[in-house]
PDB file of N, CA and C in Angstrom:
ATOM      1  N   UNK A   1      80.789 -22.244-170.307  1.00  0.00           N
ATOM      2  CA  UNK A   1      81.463 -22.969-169.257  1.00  0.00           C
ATOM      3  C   UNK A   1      82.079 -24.255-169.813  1.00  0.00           C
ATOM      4  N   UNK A   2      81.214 -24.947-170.553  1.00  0.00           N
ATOM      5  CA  UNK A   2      81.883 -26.033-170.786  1.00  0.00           C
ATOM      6  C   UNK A   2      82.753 -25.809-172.421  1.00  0.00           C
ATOM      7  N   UNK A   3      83.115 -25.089-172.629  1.00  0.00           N
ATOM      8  CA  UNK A   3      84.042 -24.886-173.583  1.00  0.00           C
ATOM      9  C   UNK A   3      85.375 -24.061-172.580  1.00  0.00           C
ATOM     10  N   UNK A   4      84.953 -23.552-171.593  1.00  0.00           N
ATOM     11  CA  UNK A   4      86.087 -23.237-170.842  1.00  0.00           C
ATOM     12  C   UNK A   4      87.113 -24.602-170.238  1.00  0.00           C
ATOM     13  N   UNK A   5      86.027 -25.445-169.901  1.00  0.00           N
ATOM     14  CA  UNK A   5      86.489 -26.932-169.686  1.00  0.00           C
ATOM     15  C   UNK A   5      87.140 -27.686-170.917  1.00  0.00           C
ATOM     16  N   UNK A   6      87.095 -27.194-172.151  1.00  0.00           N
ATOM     17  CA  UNK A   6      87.762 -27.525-173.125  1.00  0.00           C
ATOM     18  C   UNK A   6      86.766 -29.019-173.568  1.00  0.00           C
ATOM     19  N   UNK A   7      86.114 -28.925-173.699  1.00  0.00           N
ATOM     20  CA  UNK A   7      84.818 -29.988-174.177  1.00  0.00           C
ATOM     21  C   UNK A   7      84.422 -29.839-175.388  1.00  0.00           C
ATOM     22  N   UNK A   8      84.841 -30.182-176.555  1.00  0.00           N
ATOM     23  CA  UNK A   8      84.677 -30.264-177.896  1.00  0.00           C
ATOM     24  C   UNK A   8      83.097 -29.940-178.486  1.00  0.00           C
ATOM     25  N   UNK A   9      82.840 -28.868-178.854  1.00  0.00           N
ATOM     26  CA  UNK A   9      81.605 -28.536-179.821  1.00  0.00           C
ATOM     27  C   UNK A   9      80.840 -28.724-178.473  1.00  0.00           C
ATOM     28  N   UNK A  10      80.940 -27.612-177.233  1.00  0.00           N
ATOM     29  CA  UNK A  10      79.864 -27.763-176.425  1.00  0.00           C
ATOM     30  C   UNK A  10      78.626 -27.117-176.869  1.00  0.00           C
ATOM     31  N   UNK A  11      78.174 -26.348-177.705  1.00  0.00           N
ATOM     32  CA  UNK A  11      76.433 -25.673-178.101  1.00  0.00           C
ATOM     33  C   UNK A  11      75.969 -26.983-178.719  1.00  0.00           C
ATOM     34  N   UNK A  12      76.936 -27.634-179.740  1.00  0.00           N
ATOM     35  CA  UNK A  12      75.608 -28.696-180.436  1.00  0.00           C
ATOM     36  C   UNK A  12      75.628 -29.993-178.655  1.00  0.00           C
ATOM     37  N   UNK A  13      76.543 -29.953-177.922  1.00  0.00           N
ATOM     38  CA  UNK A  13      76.203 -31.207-176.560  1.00  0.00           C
ATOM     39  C   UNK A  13      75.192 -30.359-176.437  1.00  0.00           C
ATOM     40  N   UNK A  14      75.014 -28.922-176.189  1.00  0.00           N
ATOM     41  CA  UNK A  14      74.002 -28.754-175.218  1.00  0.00           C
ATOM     42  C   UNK A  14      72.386 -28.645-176.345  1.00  0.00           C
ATOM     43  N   UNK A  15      72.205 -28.736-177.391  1.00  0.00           N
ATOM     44  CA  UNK A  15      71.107 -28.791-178.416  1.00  0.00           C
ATOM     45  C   UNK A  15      70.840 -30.124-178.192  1.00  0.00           C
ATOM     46  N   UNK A  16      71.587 -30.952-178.093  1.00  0.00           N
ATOM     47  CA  UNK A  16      72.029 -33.054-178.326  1.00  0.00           C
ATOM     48  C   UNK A  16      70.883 -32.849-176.668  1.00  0.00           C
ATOM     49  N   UNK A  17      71.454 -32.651-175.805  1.00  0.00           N
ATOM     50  CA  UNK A  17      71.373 -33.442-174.155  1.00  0.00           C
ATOM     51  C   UNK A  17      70.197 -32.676-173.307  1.00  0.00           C
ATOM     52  N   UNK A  18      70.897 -31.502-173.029  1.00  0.00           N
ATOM     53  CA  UNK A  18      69.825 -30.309-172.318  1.00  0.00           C
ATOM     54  C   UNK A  18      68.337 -30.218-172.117  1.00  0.00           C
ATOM     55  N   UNK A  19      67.669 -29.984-173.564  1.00  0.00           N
ATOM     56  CA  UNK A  19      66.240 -30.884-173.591  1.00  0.00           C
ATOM     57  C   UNK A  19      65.775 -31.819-172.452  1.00  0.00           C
ATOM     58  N   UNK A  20      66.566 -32.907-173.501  1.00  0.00           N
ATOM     59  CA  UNK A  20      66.384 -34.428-172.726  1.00  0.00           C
ATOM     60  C   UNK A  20      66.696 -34.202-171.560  1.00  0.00           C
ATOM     61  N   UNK A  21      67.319 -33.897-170.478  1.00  0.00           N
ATOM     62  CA  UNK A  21      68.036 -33.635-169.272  1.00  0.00           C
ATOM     63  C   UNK A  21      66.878 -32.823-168.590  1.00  0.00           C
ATOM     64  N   UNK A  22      66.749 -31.782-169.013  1.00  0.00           N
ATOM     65  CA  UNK A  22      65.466 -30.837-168.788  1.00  0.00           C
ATOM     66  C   UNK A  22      63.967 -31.234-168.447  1.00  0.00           C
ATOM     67  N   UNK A  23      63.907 -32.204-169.268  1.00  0.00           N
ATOM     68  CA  UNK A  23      62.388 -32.756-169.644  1.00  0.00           C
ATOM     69  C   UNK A  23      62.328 -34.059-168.513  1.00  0.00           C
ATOM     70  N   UNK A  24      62.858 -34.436-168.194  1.00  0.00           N
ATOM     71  CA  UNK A  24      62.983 -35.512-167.338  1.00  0.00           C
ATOM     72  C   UNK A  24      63.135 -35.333-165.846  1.00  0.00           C
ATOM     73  N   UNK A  25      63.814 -34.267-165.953  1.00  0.00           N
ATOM     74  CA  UNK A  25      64.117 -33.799-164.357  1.00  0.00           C
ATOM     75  C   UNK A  25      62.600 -33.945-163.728  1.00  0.00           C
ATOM     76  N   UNK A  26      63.098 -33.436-162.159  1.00  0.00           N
ATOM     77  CA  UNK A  26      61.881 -33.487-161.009  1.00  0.00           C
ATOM     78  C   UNK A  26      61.309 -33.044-161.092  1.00  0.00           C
ATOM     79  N   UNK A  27      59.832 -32.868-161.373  1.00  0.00           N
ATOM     80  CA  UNK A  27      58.936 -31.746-160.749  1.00  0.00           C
ATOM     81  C   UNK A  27      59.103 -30.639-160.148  1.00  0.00           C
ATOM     82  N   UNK A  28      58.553 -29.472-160.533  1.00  0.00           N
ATOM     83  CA  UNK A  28      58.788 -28.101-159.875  1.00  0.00           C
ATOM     84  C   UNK A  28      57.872 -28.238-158.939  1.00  0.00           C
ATOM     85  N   UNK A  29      57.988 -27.497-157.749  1.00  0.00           N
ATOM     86  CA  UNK A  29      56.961 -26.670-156.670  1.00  0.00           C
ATOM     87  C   UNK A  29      57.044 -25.112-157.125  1.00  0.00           C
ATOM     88  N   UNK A  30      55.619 -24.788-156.429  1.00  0.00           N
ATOM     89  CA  UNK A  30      55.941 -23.076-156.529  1.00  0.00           C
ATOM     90  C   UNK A  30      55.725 -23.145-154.595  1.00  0.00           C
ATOM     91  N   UNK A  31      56.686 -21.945-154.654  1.00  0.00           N
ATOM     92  CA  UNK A  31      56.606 -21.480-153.082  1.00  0.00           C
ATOM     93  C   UNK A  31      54.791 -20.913-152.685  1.00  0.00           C
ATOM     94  N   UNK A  32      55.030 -21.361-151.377  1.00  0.00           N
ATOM     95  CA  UNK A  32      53.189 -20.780-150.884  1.00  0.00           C
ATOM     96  C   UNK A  32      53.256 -19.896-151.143  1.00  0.00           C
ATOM     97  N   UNK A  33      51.540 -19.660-151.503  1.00  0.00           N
ATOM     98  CA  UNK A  33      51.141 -18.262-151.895  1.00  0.00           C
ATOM     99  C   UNK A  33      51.389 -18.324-153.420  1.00  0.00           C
ATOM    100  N   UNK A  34      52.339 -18.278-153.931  1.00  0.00           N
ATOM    101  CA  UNK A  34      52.749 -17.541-155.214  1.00  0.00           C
ATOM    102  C   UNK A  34      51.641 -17.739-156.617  1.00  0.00           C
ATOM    103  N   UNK A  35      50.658 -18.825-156.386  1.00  0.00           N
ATOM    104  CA  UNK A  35      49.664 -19.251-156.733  1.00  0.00           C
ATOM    105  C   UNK A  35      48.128 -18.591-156.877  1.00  0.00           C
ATOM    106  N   UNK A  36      48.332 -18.150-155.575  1.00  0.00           N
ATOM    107  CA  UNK A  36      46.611 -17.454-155.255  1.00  0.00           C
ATOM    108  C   UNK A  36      47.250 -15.741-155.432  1.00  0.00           C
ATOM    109  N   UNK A  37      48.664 -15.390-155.104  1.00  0.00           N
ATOM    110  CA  UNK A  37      49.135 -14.149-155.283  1.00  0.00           C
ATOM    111  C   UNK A  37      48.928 -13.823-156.991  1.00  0.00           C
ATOM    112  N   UNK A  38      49.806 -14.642-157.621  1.00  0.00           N
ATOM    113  CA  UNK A  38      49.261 -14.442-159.258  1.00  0.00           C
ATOM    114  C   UNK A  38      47.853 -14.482-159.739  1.00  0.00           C
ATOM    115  N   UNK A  39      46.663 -15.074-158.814  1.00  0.00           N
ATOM    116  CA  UNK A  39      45.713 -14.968-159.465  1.00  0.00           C
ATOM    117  C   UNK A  39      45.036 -13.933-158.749  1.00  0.00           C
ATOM    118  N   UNK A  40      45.031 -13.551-157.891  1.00  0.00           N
ATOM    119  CA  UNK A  40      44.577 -12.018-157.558  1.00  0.00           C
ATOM    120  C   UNK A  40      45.005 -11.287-158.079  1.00  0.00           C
ATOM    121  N   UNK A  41      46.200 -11.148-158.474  1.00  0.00           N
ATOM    122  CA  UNK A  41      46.899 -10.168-160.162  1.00  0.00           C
ATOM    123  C   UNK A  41      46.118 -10.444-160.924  1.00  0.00           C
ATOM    124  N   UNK A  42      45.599 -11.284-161.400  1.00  0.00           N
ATOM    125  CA  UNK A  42      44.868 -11.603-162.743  1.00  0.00           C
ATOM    126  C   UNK A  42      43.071 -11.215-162.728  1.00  0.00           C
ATOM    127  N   UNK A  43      43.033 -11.645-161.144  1.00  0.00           N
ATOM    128  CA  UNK A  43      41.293 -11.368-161.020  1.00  0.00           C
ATOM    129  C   UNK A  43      41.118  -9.932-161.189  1.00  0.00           C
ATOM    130  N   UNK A  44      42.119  -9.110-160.523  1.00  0.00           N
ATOM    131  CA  UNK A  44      42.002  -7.284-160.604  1.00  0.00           C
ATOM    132  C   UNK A  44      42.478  -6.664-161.834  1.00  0.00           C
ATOM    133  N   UNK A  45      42.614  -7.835-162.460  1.00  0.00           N
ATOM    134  CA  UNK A  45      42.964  -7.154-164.666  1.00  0.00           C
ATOM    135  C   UNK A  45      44.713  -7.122-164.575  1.00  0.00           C
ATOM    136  N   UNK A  46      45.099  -7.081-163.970  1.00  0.00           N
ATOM    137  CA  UNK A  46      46.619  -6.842-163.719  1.00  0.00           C
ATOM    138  C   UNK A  46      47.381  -7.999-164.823  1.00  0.00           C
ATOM    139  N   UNK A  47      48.143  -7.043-165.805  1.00  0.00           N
ATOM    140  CA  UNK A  47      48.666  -8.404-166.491  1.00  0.00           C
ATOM    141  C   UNK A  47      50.078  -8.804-166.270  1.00  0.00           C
ATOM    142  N   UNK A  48      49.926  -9.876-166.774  1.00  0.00           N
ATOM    143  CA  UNK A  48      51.099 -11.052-165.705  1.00  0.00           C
ATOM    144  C   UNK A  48      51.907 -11.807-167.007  1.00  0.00           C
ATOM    145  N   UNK A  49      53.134 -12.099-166.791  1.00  0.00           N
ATOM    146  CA  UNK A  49      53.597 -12.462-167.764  1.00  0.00           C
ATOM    147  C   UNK A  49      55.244 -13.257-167.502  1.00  0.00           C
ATOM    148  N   UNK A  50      55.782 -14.053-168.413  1.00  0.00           N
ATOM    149  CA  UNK A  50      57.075 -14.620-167.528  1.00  0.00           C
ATOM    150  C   UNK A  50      57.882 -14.024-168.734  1.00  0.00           C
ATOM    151  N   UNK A  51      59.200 -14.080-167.707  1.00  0.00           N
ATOM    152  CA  UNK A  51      60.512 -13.481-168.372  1.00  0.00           C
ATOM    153  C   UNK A  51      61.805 -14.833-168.096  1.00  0.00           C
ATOM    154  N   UNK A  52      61.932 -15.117-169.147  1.00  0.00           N
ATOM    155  CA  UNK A  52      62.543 -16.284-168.955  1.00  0.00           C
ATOM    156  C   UNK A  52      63.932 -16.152-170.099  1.00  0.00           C
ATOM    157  N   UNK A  53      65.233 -16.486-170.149  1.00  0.00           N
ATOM    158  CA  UNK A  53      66.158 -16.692-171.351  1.00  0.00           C
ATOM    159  C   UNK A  53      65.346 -18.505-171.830  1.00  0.00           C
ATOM    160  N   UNK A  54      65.048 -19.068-171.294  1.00  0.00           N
ATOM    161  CA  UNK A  54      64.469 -20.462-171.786  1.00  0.00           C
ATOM    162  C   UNK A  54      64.217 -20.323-173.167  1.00  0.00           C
ATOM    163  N   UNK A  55      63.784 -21.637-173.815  1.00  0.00           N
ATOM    164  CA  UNK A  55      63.196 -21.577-174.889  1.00  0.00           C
ATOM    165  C   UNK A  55      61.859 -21.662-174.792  1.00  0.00           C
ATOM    166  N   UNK A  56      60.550 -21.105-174.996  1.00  0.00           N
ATOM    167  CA  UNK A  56      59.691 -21.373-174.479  1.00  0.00           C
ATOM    168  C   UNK A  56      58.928 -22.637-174.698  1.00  0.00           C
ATOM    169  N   UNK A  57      59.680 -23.533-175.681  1.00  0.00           N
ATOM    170  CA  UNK A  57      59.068 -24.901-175.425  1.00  0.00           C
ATOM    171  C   UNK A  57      59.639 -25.757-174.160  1.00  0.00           C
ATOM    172  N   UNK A  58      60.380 -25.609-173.324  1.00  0.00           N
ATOM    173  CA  UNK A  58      60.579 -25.763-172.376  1.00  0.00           C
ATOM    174  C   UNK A  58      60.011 -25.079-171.202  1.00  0.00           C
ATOM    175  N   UNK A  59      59.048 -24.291-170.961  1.00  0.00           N
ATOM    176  CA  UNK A  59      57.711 -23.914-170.221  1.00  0.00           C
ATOM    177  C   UNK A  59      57.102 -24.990-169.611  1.00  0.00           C
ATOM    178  N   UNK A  60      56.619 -25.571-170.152  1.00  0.00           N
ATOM    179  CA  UNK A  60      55.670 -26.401-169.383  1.00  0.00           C
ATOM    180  C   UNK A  60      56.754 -27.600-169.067  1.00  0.00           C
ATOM    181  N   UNK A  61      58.222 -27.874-168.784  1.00  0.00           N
ATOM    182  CA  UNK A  61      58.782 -28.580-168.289  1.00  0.00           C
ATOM    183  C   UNK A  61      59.423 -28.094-166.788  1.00  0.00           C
ATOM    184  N   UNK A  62      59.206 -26.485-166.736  1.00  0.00           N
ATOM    185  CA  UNK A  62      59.765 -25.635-165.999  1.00  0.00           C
ATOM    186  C   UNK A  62      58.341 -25.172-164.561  1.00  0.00           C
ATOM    187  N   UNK A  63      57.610 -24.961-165.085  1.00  0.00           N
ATOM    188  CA  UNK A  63      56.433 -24.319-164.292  1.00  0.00           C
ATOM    189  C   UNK A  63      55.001 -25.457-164.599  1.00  0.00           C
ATOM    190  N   UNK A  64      54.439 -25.657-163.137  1.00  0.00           N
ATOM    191  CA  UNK A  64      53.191 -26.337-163.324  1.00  0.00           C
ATOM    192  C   UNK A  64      52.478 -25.480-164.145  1.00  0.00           C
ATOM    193  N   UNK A  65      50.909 -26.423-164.723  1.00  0.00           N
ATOM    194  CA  UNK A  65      50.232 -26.280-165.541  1.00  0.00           C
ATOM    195  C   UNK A  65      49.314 -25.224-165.368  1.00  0.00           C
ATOM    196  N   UNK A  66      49.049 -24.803-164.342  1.00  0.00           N
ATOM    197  CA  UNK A  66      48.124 -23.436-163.236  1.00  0.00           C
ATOM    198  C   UNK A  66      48.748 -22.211-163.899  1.00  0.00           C
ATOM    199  N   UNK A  67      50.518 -22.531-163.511  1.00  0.00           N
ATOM    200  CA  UNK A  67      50.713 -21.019-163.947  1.00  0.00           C
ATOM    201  C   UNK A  67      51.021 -20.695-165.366  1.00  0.00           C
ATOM    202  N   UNK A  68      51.314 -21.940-165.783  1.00  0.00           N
ATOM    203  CA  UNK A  68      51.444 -21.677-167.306  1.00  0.00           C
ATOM    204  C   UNK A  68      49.657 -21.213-168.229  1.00  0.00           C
ATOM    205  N   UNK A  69      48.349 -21.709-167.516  1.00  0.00           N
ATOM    206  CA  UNK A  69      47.096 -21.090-167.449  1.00  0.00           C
ATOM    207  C   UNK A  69      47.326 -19.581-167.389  1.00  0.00           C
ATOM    208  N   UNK A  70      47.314 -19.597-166.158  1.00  0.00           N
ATOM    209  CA  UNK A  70      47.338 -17.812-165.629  1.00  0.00           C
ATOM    210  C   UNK A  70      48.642 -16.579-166.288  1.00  0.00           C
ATOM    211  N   UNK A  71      49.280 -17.337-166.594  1.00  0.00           N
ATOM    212  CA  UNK A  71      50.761 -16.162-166.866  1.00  0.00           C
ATOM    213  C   UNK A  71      51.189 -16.118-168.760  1.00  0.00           C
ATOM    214  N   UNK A  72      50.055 -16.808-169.324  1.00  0.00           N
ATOM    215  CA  UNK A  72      50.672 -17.025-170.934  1.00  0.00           C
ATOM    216  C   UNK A  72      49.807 -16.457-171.295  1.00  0.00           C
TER     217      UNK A  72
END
């Protein structure tokens, strides 16, 4: 997108900023339920897992610390 905008060397802006931008943002919520629903997946052996394009060091900037417990 932002090379469609004609924005000079946008992959290294987004290596430079994104992170930082990322890491700072607001706090996530998870919607009700989705909490005690994943861990009744987990109590009945059911395995659970995230599918993300992210980098996964950006995980724990993305999802509270519960589900990053239960889903890694």
């Amino acid at each position: 997108m932002l090379a469609g905008l004609g924005v000079p060397h946008p992959d290294e802006l987004c290596e430079v900023w994104w992170d930082a931008a990322l890491a700072t943002a607001a706090g996530t919520e998870l919607f009700p339920g989705v909490m005690d629903g994943l861990m009744a997946l987990k109590n009945e052996g059911t395995a659970t897992g995230l599918v993300t394009l992210q980098h996964r060091s950006r995980l724990s900037w993305l999802l509270p610390p519960a589900v990053l417990r239960c889903c890694t």
